[in-house]
C-alpha atoms as a PDB file:
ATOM      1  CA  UNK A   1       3.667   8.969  11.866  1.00  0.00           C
ATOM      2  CA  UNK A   2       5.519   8.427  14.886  1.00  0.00           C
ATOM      3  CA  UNK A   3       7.864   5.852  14.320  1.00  0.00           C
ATOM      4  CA  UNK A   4       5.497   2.867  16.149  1.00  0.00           C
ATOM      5  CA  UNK A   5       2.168   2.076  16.046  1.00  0.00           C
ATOM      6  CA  UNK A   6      -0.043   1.064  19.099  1.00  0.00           C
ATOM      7  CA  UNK A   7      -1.441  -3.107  19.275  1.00  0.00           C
ATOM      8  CA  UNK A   8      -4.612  -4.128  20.796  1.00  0.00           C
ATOM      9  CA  UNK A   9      -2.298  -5.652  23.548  1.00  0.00           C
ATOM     10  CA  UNK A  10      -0.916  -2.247  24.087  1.00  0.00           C
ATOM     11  CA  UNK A  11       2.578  -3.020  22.729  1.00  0.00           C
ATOM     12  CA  UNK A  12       4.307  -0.773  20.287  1.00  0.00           C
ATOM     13  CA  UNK A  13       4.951  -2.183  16.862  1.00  0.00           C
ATOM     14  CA  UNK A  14       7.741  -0.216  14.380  1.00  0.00           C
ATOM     15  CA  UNK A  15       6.178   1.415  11.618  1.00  0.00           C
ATOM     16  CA  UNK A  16       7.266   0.366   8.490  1.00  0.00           C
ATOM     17  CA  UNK A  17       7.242   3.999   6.352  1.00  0.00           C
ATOM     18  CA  UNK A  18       7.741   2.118   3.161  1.00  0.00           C
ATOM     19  CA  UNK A  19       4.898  -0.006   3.365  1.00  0.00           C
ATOM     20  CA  UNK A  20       2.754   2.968   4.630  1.00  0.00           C
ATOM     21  CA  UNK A  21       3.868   5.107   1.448  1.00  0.00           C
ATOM     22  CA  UNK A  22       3.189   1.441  -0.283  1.00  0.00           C
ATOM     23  CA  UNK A  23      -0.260   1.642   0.536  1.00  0.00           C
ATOM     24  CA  UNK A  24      -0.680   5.029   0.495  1.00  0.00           C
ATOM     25  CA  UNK A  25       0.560   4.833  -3.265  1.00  0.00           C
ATOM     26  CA  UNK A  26      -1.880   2.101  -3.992  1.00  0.00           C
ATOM     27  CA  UNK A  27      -4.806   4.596  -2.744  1.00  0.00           C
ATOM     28  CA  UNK A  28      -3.677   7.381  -4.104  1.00  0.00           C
ATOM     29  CA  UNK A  29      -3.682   5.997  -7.303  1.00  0.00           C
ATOM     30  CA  UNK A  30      -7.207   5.138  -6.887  1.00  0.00           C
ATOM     31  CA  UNK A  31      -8.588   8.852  -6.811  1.00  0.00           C
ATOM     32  CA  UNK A  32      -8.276   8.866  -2.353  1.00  0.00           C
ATOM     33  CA  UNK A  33      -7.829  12.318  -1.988  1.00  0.00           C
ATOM     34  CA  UNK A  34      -6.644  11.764   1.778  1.00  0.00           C
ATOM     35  CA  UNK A  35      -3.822   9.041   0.477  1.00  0.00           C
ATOM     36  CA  UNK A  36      -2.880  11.786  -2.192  1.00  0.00           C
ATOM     37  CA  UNK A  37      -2.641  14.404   0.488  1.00  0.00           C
ATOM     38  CA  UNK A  38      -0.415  11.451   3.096  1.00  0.00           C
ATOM     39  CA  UNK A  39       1.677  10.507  -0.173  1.00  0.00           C
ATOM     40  CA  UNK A  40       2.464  13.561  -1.029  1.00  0.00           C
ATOM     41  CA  UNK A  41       3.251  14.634   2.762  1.00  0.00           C
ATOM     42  CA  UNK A  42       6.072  11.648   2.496  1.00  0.00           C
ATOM     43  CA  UNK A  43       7.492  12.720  -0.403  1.00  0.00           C
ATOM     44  CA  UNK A  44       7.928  15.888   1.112  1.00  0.00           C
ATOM     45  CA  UNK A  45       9.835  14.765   3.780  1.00  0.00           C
ATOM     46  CA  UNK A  46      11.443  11.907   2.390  1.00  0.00           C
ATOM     47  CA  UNK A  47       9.397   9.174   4.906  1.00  0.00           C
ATOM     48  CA  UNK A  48       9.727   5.942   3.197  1.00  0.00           C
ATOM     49  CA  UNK A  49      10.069   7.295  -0.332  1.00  0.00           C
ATOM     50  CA  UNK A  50      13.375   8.617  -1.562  1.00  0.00           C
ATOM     51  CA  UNK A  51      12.423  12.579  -0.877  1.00  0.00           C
ATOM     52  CA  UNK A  52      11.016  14.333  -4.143  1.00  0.00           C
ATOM     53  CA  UNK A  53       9.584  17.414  -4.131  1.00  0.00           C
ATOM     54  CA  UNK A  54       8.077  17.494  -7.411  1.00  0.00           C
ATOM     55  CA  UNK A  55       6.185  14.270  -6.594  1.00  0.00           C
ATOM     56  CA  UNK A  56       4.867  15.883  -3.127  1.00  0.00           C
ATOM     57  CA  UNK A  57       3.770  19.492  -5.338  1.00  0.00           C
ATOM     58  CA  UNK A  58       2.071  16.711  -7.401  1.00  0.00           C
ATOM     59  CA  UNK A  59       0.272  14.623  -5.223  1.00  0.00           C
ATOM     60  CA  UNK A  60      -0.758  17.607  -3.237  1.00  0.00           C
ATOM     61  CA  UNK A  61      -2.038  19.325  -6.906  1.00  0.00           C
ATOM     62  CA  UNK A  62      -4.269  15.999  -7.396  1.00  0.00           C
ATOM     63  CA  UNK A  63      -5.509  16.149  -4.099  1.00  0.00           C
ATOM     64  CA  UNK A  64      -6.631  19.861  -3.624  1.00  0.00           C
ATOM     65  CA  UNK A  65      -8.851  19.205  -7.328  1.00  0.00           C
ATOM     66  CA  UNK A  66     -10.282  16.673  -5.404  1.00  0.00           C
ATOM     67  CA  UNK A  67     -11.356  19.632  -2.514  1.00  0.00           C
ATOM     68  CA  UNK A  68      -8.629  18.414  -0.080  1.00  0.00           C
ATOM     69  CA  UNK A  69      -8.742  21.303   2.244  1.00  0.00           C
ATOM     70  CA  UNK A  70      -5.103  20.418   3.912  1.00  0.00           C
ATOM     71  CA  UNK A  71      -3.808  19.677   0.186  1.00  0.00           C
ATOM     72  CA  UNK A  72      -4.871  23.235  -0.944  1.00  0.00           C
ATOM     73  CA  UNK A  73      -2.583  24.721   1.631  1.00  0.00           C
ATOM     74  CA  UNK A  74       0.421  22.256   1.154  1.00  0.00           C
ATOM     75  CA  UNK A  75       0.287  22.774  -2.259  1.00  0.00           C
ATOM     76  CA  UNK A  76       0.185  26.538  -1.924  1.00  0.00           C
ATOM     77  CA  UNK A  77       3.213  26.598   1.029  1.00  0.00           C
ATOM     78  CA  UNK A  78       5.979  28.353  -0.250  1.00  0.00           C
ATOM     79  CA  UNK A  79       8.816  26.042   0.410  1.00  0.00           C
ATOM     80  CA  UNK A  80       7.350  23.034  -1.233  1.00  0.00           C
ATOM     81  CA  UNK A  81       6.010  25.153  -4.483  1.00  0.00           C
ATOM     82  CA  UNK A  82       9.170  26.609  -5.155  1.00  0.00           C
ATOM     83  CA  UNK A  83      11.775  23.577  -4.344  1.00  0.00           C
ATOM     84  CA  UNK A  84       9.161  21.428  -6.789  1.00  0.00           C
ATOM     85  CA  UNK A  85       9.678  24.517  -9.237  1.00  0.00           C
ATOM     86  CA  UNK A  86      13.586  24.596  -8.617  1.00  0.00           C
ATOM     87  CA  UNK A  87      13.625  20.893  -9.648  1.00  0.00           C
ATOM     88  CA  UNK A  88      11.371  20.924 -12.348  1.00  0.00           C
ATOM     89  CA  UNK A  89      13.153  24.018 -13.964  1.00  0.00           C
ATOM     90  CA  UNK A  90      16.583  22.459 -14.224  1.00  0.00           C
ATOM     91  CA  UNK A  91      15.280  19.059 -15.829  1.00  0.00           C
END
């Protein structure tokens, strides 16, 4: 996600991160273990969805029981395991 996406006449078009997260959502949803392991990725950083780190520990937990190799290792990366903890704790 690098701010612009290529066109077949070679120009760049903006990228829209709240439609991709849109979509992403809508495939996630849907048991698509690679838009589980994107959405969650965006909720980490806050691209296009308000930044939740519970949601991103989440979607990256739904993913890796799905065998999402890259999920398994977000999920287990310190920083986003224990900021979704942190958050989760004081609710």
């Amino acid at each position: 996600m690098n701010g612009s996406v290529g066109s077949k006449a070679g120009r760049s078009v903006p990228q829209d991160d709240a439609e991709v997260a849109k979509w992403y959502r809508l495939a996630a949803e849907q048991n698509n273990a690679f838009a589980q392991t994107n959405l969650g990725t965006m909720f980490s950083g806050g691209r296009g969805v308000p930044q939740a780190y519970a949601q991103a520990y989440m979607w990256f937990t739904v993913s890796a029981g799905q065998g999402d190799r890259d999920a398994t290792l977000l999920e287990g990366e310190p920083s986003t395991a224990s900021k979704a903890n942190m958050i989760t704790d004081v609710h």
